[in-house]
PDB file of N, CA and C in Angstrom:
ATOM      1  N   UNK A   1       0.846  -1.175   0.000  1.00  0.00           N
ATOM      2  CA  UNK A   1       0.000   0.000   0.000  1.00  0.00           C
ATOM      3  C   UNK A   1       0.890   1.236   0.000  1.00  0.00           C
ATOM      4  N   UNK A   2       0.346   2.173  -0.731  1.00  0.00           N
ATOM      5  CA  UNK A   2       1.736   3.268  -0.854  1.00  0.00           C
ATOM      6  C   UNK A   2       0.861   4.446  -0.453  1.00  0.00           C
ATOM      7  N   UNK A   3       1.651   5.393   0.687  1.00  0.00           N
ATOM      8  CA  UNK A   3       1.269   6.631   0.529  1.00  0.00           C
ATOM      9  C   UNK A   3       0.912   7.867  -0.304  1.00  0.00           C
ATOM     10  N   UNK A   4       0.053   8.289  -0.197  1.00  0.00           N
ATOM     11  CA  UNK A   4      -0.688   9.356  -1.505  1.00  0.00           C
ATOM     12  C   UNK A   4       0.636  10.474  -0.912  1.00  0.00           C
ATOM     13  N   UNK A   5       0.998  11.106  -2.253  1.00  0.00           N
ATOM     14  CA  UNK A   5       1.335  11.847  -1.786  1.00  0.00           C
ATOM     15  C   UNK A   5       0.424  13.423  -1.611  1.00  0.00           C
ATOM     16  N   UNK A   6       1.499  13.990  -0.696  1.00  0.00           N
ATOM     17  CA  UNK A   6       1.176  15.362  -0.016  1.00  0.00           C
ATOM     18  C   UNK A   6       1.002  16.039  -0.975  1.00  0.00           C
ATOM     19  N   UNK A   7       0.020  16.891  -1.399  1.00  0.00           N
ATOM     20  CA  UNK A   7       0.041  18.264  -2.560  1.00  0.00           C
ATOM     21  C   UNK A   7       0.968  19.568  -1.594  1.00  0.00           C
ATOM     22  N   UNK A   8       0.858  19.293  -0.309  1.00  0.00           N
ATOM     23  CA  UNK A   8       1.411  20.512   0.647  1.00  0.00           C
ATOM     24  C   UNK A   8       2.623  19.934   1.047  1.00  0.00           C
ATOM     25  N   UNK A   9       3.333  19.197   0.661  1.00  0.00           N
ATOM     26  CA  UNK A   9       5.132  19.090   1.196  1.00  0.00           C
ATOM     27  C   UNK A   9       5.367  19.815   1.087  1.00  0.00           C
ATOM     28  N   UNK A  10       5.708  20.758  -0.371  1.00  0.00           N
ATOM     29  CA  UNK A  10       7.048  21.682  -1.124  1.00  0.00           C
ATOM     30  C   UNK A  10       6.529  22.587   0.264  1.00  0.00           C
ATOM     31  N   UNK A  11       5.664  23.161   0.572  1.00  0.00           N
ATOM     32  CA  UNK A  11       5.282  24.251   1.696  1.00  0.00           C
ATOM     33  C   UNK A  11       5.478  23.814   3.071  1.00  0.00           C
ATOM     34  N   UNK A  12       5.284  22.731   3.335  1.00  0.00           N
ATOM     35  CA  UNK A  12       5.514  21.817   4.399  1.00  0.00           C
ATOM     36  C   UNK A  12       7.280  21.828   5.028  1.00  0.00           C
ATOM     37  N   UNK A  13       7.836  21.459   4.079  1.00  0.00           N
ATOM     38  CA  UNK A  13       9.551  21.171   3.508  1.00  0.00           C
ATOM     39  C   UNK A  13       9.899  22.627   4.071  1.00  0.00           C
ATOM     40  N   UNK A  14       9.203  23.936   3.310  1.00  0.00           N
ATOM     41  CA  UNK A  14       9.954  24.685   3.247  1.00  0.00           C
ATOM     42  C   UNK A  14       9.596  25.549   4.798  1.00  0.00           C
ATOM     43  N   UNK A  15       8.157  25.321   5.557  1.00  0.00           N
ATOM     44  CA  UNK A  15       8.319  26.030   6.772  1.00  0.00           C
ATOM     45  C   UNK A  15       9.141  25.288   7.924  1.00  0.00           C
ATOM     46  N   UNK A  16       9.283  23.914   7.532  1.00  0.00           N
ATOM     47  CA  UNK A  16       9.924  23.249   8.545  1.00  0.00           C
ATOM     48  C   UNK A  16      11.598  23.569   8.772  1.00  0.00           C
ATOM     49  N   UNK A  17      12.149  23.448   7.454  1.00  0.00           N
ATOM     50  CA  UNK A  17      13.518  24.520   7.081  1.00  0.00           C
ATOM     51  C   UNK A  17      13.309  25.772   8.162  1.00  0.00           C
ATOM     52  N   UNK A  18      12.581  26.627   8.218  1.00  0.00           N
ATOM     53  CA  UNK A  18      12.477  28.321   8.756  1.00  0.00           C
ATOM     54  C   UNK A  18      12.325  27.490  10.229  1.00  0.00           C
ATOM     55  N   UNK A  19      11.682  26.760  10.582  1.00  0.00           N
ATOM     56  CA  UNK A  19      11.361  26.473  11.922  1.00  0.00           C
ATOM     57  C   UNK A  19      12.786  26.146  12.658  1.00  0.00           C
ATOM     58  N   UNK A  20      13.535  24.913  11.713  1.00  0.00           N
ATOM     59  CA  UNK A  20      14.437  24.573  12.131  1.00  0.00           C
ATOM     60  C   UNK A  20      15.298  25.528  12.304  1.00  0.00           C
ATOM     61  N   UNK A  21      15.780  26.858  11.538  1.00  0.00           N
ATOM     62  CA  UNK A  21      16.673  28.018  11.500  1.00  0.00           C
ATOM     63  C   UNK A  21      16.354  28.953  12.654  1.00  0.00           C
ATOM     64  N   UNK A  22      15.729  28.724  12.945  1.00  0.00           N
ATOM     65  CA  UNK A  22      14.646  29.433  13.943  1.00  0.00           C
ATOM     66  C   UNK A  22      15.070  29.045  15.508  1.00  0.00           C
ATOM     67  N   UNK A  23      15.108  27.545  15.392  1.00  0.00           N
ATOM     68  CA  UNK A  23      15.283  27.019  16.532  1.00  0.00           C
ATOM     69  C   UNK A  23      16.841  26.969  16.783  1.00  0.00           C
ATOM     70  N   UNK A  24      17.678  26.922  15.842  1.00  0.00           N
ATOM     71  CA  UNK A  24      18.952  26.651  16.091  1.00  0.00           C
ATOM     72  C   UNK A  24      19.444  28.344  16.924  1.00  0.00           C
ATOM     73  N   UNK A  25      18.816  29.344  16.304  1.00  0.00           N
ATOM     74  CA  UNK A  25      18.924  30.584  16.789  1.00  0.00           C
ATOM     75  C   UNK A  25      19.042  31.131  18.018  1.00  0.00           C
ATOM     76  N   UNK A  26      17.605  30.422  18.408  1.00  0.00           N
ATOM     77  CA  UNK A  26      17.023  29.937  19.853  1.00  0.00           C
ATOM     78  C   UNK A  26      18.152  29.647  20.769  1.00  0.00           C
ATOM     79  N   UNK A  27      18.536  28.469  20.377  1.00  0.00           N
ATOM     80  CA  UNK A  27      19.739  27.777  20.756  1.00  0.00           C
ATOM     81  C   UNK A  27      21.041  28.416  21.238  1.00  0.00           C
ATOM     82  N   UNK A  28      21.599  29.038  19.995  1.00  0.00           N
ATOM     83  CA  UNK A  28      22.310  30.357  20.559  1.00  0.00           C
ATOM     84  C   UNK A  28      22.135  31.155  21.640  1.00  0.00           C
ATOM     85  N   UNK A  29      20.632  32.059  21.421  1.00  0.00           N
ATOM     86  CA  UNK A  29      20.455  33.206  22.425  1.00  0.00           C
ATOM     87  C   UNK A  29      20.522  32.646  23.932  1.00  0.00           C
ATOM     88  N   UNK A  30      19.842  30.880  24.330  1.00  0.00           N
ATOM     89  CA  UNK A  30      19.336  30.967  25.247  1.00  0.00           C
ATOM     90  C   UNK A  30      21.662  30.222  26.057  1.00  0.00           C
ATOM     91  N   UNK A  31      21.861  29.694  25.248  1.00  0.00           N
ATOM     92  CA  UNK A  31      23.322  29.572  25.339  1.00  0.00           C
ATOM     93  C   UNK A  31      23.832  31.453  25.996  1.00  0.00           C
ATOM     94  N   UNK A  32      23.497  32.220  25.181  1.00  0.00           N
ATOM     95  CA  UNK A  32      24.046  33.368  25.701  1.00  0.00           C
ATOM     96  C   UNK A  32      23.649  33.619  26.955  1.00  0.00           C
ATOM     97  N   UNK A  33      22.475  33.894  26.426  1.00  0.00           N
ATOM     98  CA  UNK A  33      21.538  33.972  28.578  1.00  0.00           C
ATOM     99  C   UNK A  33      22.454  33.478  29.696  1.00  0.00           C
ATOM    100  N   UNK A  34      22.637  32.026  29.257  1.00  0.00           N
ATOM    101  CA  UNK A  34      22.912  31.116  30.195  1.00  0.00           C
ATOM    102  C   UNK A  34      24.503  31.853  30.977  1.00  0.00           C
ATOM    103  N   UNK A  35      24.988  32.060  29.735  1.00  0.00           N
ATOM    104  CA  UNK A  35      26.468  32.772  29.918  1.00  0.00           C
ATOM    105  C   UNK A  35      26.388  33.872  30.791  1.00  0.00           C
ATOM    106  N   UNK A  36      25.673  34.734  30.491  1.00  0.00           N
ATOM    107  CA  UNK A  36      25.189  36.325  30.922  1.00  0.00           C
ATOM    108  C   UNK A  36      24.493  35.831  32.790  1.00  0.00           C
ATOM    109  N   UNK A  37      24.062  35.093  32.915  1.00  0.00           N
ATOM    110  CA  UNK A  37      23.630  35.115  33.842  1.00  0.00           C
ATOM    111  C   UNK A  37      24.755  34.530  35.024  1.00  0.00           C
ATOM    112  N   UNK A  38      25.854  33.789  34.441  1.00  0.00           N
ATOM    113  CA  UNK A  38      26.884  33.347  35.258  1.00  0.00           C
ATOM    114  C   UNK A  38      27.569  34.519  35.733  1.00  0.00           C
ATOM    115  N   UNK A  39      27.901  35.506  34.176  1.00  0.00           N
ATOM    116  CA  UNK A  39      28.861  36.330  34.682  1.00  0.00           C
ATOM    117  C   UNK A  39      27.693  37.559  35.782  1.00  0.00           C
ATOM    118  N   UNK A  40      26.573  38.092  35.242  1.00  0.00           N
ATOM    119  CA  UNK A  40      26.062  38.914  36.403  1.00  0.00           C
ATOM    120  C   UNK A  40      26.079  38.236  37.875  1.00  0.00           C
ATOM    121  N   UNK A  41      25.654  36.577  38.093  1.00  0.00           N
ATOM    122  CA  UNK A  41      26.036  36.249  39.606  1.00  0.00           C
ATOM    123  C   UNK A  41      27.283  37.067  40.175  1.00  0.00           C
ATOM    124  N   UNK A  42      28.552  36.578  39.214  1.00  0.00           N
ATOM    125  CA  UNK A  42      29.776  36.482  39.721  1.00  0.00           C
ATOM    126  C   UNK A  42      30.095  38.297  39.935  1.00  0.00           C
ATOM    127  N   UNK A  43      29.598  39.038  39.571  1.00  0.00           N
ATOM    128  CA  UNK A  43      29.519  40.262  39.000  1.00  0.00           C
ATOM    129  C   UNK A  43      29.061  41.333  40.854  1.00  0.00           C
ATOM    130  N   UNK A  44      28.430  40.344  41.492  1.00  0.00           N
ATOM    131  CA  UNK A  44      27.374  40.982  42.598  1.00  0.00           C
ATOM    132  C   UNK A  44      28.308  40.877  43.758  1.00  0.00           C
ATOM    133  N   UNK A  45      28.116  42.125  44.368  1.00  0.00           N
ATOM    134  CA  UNK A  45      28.901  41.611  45.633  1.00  0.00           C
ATOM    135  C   UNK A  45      28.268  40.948  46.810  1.00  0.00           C
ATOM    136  N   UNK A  46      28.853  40.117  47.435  1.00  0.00           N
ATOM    137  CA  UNK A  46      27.539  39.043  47.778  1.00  0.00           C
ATOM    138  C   UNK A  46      28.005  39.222  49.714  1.00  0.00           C
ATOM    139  N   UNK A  47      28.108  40.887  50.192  1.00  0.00           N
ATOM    140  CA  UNK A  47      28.282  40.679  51.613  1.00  0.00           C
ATOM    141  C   UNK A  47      26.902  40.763  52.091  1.00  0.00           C
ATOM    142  N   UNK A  48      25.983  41.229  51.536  1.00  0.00           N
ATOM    143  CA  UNK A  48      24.383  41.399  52.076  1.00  0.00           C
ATOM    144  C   UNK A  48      23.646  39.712  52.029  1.00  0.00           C
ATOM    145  N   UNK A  49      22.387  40.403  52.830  1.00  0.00           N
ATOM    146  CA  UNK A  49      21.552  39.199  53.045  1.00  0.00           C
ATOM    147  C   UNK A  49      21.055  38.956  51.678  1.00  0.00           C
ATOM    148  N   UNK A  50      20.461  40.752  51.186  1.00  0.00           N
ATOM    149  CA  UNK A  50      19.875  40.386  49.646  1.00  0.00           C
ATOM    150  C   UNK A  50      20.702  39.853  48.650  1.00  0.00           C
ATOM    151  N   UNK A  51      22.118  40.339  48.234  1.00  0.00           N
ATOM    152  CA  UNK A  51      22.846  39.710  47.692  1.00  0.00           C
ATOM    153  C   UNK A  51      22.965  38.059  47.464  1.00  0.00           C
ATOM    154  N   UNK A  52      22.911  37.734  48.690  1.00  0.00           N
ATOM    155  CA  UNK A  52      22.683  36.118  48.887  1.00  0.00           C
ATOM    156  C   UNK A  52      22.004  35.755  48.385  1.00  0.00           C
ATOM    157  N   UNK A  53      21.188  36.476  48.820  1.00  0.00           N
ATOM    158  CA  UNK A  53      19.305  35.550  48.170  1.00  0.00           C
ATOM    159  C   UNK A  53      19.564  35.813  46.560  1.00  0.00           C
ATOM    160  N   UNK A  54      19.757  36.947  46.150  1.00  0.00           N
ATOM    161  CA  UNK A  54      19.915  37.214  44.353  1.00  0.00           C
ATOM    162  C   UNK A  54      21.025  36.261  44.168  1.00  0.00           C
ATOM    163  N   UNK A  55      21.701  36.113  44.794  1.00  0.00           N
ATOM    164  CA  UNK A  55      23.131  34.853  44.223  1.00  0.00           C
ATOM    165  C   UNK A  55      22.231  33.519  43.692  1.00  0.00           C
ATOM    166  N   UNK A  56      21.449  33.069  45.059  1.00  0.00           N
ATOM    167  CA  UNK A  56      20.528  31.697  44.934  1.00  0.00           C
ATOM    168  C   UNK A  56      19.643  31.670  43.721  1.00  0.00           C
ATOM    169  N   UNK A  57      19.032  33.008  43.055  1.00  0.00           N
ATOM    170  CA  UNK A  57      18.108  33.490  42.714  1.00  0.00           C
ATOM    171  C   UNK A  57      18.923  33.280  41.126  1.00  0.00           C
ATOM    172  N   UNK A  58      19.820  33.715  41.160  1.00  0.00           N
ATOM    173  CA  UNK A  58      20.818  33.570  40.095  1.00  0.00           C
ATOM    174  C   UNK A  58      21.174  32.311  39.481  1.00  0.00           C
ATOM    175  N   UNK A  59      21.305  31.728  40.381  1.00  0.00           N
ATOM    176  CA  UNK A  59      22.112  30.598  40.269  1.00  0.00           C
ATOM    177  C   UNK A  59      21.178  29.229  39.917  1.00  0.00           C
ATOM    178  N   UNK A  60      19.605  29.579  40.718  1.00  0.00           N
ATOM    179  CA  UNK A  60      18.489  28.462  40.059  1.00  0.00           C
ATOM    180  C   UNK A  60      18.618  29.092  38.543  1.00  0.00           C
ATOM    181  N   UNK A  61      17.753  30.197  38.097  1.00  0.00           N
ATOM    182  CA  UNK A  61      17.675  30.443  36.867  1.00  0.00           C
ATOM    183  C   UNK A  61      18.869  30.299  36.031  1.00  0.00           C
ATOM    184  N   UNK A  62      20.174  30.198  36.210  1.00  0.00           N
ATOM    185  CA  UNK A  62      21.564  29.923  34.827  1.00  0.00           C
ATOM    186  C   UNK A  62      21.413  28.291  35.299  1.00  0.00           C
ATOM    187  N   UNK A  63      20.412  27.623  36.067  1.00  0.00           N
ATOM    188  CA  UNK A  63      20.556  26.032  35.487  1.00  0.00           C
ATOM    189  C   UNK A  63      19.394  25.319  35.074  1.00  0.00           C
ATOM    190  N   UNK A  64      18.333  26.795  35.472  1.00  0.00           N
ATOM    191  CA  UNK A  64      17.015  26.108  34.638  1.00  0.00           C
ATOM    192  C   UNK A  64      17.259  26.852  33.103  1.00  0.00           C
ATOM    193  N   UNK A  65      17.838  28.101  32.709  1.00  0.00           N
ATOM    194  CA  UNK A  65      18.197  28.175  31.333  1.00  0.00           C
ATOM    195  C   UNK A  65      19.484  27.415  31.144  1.00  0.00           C
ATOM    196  N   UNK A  66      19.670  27.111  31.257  1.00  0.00           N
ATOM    197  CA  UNK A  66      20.934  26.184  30.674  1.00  0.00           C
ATOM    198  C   UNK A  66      20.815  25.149  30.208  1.00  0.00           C
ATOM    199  N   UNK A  67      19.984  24.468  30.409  1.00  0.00           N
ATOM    200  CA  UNK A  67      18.821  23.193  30.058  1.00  0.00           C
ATOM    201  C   UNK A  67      18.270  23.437  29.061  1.00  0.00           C
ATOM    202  N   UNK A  68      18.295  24.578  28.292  1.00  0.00           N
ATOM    203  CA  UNK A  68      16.601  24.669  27.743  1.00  0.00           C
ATOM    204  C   UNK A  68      17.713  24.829  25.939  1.00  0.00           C
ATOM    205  N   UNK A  69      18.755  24.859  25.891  1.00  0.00           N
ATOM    206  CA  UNK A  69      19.322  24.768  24.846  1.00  0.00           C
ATOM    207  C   UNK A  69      19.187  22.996  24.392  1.00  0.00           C
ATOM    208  N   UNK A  70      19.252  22.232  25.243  1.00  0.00           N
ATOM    209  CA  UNK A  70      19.486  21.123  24.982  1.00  0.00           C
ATOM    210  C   UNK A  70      18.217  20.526  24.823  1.00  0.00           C
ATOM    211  N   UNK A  71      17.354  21.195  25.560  1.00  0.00           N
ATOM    212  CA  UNK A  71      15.663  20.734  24.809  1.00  0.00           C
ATOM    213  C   UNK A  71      15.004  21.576  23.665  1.00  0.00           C
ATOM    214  N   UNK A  72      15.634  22.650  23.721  1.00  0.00           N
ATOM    215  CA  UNK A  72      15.354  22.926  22.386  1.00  0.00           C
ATOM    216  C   UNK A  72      16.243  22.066  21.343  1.00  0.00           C
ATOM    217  N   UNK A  73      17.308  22.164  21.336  1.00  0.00           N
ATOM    218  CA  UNK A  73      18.060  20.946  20.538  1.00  0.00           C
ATOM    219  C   UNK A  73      17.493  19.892  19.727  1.00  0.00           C
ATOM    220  N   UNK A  74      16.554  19.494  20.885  1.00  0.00           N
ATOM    221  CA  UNK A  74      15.745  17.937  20.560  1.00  0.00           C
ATOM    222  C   UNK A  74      14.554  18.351  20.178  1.00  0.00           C
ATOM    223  N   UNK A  75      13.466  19.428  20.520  1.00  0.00           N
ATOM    224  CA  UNK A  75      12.746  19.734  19.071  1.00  0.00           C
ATOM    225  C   UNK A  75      13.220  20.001  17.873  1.00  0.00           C
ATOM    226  N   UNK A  76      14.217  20.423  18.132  1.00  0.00           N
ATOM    227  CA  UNK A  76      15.165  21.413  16.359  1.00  0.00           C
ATOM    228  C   UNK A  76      15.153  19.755  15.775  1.00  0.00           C
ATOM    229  N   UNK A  77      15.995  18.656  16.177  1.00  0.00           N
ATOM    230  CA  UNK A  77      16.087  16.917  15.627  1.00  0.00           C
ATOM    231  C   UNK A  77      14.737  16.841  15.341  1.00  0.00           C
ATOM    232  N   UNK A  78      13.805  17.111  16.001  1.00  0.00           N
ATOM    233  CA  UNK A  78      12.535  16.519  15.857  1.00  0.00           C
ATOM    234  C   UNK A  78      12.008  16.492  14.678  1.00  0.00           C
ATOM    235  N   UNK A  79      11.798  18.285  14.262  1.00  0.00           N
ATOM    236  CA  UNK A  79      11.697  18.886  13.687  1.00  0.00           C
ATOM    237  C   UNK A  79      12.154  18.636  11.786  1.00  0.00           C
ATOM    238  N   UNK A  80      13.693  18.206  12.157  1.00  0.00           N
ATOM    239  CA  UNK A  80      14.484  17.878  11.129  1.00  0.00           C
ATOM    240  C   UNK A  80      13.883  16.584  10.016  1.00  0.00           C
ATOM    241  N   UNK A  81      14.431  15.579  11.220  1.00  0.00           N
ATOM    242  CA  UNK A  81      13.446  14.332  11.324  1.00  0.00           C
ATOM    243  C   UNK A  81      12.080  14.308  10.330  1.00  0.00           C
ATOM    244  N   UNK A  82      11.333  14.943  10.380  1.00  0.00           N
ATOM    245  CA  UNK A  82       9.991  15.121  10.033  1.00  0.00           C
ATOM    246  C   UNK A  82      10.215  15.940   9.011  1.00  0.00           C
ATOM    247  N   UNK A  83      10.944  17.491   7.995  1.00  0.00           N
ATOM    248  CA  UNK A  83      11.404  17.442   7.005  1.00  0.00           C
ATOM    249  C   UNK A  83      11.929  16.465   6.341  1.00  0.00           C
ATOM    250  N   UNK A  84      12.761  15.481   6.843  1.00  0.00           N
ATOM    251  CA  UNK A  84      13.526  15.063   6.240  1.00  0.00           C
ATOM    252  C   UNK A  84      12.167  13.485   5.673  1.00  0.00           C
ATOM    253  N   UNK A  85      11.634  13.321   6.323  1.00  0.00           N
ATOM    254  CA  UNK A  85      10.792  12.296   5.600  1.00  0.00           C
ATOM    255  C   UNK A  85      10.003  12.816   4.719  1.00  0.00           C
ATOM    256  N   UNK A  86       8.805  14.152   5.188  1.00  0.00           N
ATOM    257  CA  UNK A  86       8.372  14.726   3.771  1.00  0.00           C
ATOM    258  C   UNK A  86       9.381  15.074   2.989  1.00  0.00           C
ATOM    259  N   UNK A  87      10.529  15.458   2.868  1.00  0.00           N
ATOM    260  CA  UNK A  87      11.360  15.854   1.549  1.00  0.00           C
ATOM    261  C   UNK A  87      11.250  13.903   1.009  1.00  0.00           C
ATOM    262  N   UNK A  88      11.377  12.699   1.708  1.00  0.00           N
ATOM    263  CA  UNK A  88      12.208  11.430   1.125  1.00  0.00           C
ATOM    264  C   UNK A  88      10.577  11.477   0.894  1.00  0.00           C
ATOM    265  N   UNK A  89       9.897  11.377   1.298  1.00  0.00           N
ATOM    266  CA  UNK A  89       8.020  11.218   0.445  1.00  0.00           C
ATOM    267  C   UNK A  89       8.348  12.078  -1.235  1.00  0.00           C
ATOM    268  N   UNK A  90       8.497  13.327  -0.706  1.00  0.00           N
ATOM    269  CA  UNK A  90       8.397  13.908  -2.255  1.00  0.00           C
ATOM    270  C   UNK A  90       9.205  13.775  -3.411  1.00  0.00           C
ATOM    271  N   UNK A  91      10.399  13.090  -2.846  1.00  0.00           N
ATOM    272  CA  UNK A  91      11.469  13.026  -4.146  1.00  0.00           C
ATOM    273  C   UNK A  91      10.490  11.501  -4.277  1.00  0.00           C
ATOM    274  N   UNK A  92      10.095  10.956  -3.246  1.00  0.00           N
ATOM    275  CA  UNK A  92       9.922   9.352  -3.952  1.00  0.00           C
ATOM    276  C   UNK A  92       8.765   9.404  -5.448  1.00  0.00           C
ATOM    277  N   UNK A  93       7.793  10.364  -4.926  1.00  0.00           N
ATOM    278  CA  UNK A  93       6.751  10.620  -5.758  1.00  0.00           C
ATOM    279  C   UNK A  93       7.154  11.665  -6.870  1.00  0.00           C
ATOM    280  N   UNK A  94       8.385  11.812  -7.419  1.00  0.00           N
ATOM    281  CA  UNK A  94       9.080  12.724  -8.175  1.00  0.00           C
ATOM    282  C   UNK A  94       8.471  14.539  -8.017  1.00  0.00           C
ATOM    283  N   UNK A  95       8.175  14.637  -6.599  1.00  0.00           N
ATOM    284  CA  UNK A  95       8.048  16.015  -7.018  1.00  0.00           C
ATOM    285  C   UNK A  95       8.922  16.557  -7.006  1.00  0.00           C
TER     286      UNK A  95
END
Protein backbone atom coordinates (compact mmCIF):
# COMPACT_ATOMS: atom_id res chain seq x y z
CA UNK A 1 0.00 0.00 0.00
CA UNK A 2 1.74 3.27 -0.85
CA UNK A 3 1.27 6.63 0.53
CA UNK A 4 -0.69 9.36 -1.51
CA UNK A 5 1.33 11.85 -1.79
CA UNK A 6 1.18 15.36 -0.02
CA UNK A 7 0.04 18.26 -2.56
CA UNK A 8 1.41 20.51 0.65
CA UNK A 9 5.13 19.09 1.20
CA UNK A 10 7.05 21.68 -1.12
CA UNK A 11 5.28 24.25 1.70
CA UNK A 12 5.51 21.82 4.40
CA UNK A 13 9.55 21.17 3.51
CA UNK A 14 9.95 24.69 3.25
CA UNK A 15 8.32 26.03 6.77
CA UNK A 16 9.92 23.25 8.55
CA UNK A 17 13.52 24.52 7.08
CA UNK A 18 12.48 28.32 8.76
CA UNK A 19 11.36 26.47 11.92
CA UNK A 20 14.44 24.57 12.13
CA UNK A 21 16.67 28.02 11.50
CA UNK A 22 14.65 29.43 13.94
CA UNK A 23 15.28 27.02 16.53
CA UNK A 24 18.95 26.65 16.09
CA UNK A 25 18.92 30.58 16.79
CA UNK A 26 17.02 29.94 19.85
CA UNK A 27 19.74 27.78 20.76
CA UNK A 28 22.31 30.36 20.56
CA UNK A 29 20.46 33.21 22.42
CA UNK A 30 19.34 30.97 25.25
CA UNK A 31 23.32 29.57 25.34
CA UNK A 32 24.05 33.37 25.70
CA UNK A 33 21.54 33.97 28.58
CA UNK A 34 22.91 31.12 30.20
CA UNK A 35 26.47 32.77 29.92
CA UNK A 36 25.19 36.32 30.92
CA UNK A 37 23.63 35.11 33.84
CA UNK A 38 26.88 33.35 35.26
CA UNK A 39 28.86 36.33 34.68
CA UNK A 40 26.06 38.91 36.40
CA UNK A 41 26.04 36.25 39.61
CA UNK A 42 29.78 36.48 39.72
CA UNK A 43 29.52 40.26 39.00
CA UNK A 44 27.37 40.98 42.60
CA UNK A 45 28.90 41.61 45.63
CA UNK A 46 27.54 39.04 47.78
CA UNK A 47 28.28 40.68 51.61
CA UNK A 48 24.38 41.40 52.08
CA UNK A 49 21.55 39.20 53.05
CA UNK A 50 19.87 40.39 49.65
CA UNK A 51 22.85 39.71 47.69
CA UNK A 52 22.68 36.12 48.89
CA UNK A 53 19.30 35.55 48.17
CA UNK A 54 19.91 37.21 44.35
CA UNK A 55 23.13 34.85 44.22
CA UNK A 56 20.53 31.70 44.93
CA UNK A 57 18.11 33.49 42.71
CA UNK A 58 20.82 33.57 40.10
CA UNK A 59 22.11 30.60 40.27
CA UNK A 60 18.49 28.46 40.06
CA UNK A 61 17.68 30.44 36.87
CA UNK A 62 21.56 29.92 34.83
CA UNK A 63 20.56 26.03 35.49
CA UNK A 64 17.01 26.11 34.64
CA UNK A 65 18.20 28.17 31.33
CA UNK A 66 20.93 26.18 30.67
CA UNK A 67 18.82 23.19 30.06
CA UNK A 68 16.60 24.67 27.74
CA UNK A 69 19.32 24.77 24.85
CA UNK A 70 19.49 21.12 24.98
CA UNK A 71 15.66 20.73 24.81
CA UNK A 72 15.35 22.93 22.39
CA UNK A 73 18.06 20.95 20.54
CA UNK A 74 15.74 17.94 20.56
CA UNK A 75 12.75 19.73 19.07
CA UNK A 76 15.16 21.41 16.36
CA UNK A 77 16.09 16.92 15.63
CA UNK A 78 12.54 16.52 15.86
CA UNK A 79 11.70 18.89 13.69
CA UNK A 80 14.48 17.88 11.13
CA UNK A 81 13.45 14.33 11.32
CA UNK A 82 9.99 15.12 10.03
CA UNK A 83 11.40 17.44 7.01
CA UNK A 84 13.53 15.06 6.24
CA UNK A 85 10.79 12.30 5.60
CA UNK A 86 8.37 14.73 3.77
CA UNK A 87 11.36 15.85 1.55
CA UNK A 88 12.21 11.43 1.13
CA UNK A 89 8.02 11.22 0.44
CA UNK A 90 8.40 13.91 -2.25
CA UNK A 91 11.47 13.03 -4.15
CA UNK A 92 9.92 9.35 -3.95
CA UNK A 93 6.75 10.62 -5.76
CA UNK A 94 9.08 12.72 -8.17
CA UNK A 95 8.05 16.02 -7.02
Amino acid sequence: MSIPLDPDAPRKIEVLSMIERQLREAIVRLSDVSARAVRLADQTDWRTDAATRFHASAEAWRHEVGGLPARVEGANEDVARERARIEALAWRYGL
